[in-house]
C-alpha atoms as a PDB file:
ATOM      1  CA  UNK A   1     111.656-217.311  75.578  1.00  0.00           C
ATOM      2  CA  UNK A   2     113.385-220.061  77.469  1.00  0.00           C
ATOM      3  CA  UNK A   3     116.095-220.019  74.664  1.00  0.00           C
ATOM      4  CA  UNK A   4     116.425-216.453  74.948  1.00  0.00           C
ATOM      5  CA  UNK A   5     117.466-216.359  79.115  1.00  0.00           C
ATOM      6  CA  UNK A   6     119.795-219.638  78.728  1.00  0.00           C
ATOM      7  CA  UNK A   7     121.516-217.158  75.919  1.00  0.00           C
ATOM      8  CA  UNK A   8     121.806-214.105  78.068  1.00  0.00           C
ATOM      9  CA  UNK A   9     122.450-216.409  81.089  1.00  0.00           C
ATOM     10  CA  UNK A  10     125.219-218.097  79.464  1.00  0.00           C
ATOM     11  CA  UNK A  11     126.616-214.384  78.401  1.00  0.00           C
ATOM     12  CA  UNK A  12     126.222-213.164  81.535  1.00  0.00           C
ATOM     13  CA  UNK A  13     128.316-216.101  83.288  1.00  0.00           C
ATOM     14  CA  UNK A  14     131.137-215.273  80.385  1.00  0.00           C
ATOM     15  CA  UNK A  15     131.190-211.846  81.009  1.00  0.00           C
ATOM     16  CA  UNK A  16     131.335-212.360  84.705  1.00  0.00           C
ATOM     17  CA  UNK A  17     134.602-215.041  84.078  1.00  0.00           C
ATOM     18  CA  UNK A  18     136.165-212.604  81.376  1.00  0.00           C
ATOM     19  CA  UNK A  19     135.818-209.759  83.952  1.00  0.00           C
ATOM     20  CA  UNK A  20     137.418-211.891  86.826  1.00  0.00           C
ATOM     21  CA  UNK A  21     139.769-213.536  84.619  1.00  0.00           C
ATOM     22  CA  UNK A  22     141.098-209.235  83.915  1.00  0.00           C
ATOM     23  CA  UNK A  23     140.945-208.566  87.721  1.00  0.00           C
ATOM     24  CA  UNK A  24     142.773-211.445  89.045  1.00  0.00           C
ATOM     25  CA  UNK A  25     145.792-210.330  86.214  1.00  0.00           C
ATOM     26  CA  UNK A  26     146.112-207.303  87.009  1.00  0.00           C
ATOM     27  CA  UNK A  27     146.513-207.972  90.525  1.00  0.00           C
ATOM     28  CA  UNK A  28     149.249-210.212  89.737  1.00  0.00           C
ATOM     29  CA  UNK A  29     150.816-207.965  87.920  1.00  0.00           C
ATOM     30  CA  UNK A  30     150.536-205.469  90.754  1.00  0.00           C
ATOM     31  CA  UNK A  31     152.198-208.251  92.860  1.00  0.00           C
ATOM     32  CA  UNK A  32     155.078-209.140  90.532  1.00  0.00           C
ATOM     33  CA  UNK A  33     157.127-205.598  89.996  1.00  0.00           C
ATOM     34  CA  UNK A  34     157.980-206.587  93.496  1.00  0.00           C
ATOM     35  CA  UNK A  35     159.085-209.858  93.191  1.00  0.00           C
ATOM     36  CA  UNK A  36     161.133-208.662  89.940  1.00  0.00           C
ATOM     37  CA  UNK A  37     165.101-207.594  91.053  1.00  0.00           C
ATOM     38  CA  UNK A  38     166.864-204.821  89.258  1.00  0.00           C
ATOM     39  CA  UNK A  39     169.747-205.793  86.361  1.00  0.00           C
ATOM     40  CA  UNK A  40     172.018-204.359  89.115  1.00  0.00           C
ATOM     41  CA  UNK A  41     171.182-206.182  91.845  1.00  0.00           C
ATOM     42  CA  UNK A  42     171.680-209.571  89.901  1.00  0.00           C
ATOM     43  CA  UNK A  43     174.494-208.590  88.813  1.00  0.00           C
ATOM     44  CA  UNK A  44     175.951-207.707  92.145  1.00  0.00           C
ATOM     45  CA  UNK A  45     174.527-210.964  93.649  1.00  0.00           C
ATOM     46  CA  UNK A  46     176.116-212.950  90.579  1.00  0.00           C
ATOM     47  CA  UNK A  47     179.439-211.251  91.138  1.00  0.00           C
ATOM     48  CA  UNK A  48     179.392-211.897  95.110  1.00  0.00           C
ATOM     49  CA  UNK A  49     179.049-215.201  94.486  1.00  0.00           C
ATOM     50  CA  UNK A  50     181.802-215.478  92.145  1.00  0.00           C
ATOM     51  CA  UNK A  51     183.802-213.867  94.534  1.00  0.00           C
ATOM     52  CA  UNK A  52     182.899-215.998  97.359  1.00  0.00           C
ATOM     53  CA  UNK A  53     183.646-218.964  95.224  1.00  0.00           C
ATOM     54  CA  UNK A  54     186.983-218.216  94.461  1.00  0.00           C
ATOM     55  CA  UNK A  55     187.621-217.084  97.692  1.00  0.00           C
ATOM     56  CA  UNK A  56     186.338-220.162  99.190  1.00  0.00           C
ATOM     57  CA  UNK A  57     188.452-222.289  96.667  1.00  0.00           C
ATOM     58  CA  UNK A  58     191.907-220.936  98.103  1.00  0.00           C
ATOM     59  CA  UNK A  59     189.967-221.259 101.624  1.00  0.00           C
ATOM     60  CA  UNK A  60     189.648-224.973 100.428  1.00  0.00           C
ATOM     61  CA  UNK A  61     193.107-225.485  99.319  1.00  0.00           C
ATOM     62  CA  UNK A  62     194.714-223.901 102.442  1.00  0.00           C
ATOM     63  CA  UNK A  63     192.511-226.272 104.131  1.00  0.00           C
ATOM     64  CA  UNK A  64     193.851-229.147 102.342  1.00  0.00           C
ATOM     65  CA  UNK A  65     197.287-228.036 103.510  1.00  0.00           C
ATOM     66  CA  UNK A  66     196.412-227.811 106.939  1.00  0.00           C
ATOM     67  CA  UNK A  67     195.134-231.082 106.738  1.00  0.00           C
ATOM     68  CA  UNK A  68     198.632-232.545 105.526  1.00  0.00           C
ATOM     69  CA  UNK A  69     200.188-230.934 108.480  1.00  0.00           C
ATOM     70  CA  UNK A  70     198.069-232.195 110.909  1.00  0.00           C
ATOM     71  CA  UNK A  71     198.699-236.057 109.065  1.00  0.00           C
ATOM     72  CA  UNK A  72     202.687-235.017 109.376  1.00  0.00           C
ATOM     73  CA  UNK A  73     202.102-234.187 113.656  1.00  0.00           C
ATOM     74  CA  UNK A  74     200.245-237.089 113.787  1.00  0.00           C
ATOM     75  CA  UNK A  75     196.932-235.358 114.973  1.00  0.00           C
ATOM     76  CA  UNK A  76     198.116-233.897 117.908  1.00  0.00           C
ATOM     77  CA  UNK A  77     196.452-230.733 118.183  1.00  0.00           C
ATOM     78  CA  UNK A  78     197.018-227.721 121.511  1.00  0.00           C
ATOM     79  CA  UNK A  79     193.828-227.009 122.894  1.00  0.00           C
ATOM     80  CA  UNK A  80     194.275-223.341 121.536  1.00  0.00           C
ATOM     81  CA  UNK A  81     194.866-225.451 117.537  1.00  0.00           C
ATOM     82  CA  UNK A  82     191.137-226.897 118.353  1.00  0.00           C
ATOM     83  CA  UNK A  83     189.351-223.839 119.509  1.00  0.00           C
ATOM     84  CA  UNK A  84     191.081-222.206 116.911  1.00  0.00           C
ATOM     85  CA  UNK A  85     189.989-225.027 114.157  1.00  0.00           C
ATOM     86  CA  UNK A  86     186.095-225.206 115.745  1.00  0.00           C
ATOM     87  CA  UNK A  87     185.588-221.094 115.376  1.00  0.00           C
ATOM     88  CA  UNK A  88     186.864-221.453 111.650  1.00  0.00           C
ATOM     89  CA  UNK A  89     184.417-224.463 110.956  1.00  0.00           C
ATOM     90  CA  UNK A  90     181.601-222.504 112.774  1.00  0.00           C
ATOM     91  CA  UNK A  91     182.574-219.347 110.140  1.00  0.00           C
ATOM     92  CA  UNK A  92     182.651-221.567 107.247  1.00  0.00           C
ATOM     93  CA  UNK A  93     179.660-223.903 107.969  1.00  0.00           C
ATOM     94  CA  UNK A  94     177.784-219.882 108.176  1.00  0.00           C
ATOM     95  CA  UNK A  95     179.324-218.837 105.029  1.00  0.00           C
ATOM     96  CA  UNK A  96     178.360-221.521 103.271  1.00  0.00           C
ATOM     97  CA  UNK A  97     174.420-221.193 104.117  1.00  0.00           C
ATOM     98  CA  UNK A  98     174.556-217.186 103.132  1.00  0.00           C
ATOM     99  CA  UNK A  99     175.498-218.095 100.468  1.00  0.00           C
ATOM    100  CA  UNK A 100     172.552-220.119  99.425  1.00  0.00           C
ATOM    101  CA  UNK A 101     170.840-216.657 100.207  1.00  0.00           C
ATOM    102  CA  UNK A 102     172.513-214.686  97.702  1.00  0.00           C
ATOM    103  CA  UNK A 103     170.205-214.796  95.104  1.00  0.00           C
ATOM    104  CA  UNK A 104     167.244-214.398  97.430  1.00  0.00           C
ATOM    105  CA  UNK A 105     168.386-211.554  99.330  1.00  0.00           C
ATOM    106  CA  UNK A 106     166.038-208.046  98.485  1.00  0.00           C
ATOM    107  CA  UNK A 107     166.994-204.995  97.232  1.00  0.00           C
ATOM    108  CA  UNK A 108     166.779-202.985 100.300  1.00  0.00           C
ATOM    109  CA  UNK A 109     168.546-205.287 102.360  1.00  0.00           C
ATOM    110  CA  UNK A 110     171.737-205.780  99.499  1.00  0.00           C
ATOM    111  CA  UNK A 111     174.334-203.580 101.067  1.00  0.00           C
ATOM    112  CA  UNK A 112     173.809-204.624 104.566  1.00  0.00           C
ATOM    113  CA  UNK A 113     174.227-208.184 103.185  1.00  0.00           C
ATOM    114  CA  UNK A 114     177.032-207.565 101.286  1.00  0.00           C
ATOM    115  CA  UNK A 115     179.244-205.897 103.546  1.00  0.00           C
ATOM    116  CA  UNK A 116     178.811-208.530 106.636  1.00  0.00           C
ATOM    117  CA  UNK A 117     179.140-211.539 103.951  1.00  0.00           C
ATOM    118  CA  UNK A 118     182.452-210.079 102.680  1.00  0.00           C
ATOM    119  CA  UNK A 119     183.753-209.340 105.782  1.00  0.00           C
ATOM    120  CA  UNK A 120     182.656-212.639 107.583  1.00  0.00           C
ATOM    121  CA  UNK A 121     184.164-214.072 104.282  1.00  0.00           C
ATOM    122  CA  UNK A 122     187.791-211.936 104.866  1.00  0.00           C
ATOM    123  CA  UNK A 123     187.700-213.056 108.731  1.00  0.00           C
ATOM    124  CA  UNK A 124     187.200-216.849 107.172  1.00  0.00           C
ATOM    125  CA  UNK A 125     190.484-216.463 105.141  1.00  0.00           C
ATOM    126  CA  UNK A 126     192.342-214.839 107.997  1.00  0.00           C
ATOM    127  CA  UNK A 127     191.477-217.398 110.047  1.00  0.00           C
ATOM    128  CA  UNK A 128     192.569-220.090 108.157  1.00  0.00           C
ATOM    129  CA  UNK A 129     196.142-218.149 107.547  1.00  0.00           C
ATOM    130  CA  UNK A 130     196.417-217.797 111.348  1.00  0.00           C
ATOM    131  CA  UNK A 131     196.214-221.544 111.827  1.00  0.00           C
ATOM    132  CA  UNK A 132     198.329-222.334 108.983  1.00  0.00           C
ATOM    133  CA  UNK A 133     201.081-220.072 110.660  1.00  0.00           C
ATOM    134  CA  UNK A 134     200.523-221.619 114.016  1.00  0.00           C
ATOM    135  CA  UNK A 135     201.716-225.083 112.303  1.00  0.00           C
END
């Protein structure tokens, strides 16, 4: 008799775990379709940052050049040069943290992203043109 209850105990404790054990997956996958992103959407984000990076390469180079022409004036710098050099490291130094947030960045909230990165991205190159020119 004793045998008998430690049995059906010990299947009663199993079917308990097996039955949790099913819950607690199905409720992660209710959670995961959510945390899954669309083909699309990593695509996009995969292509924005291959844009960014080649954009940011000719960003780098032109910096590189201004660099050289600052060497050749012997780092003297107008006050308008500075302010104009500060607000293009401030746009960088912002670019380069989205960009870290690419691939993190949720479905809904995509074109919204996109469109300010690109354009803060576009005012980043024009920027760095218009201090090139002022050289």
């Amino acid at each position: 008799m004793a045998k008998n209850k430690f049995i059906w105990m010990v299947l009663a404790g199993l079917s308990i775990f097996i039955f949790l054990g099913c819950q607690s997956t199905s409720q992660k996958e209710a959670v995961a379709p959510e945390d899954v992103i669309s083909e699309e959407l990593h695509q996009a984000q995969c292509d924005l940052l291959a844009e960014a990076n080649e954009t940011l390469a000719s960003i780098n180079q032109k910096v590189r050049d201004l660099n050289d022409k600052i060497k050749e004036k012997q780092g003297k710098l107008s006050d308008a040069q500075n302010s104009a050099l500060d607000d293009f490291e401030a746009k960088q130094t912002s670019i380069n943290k989205r960009m870290h947030e690419i691939k993190s960045i949720k479905e809904a909230d995509w074109e919204n992203f996109k469109a300010s990165f690109e354009k803060d991205l576009q005012e980043v190159q024009t920027s760095i043109d218009d201090i090139l020119k002022s050289f």
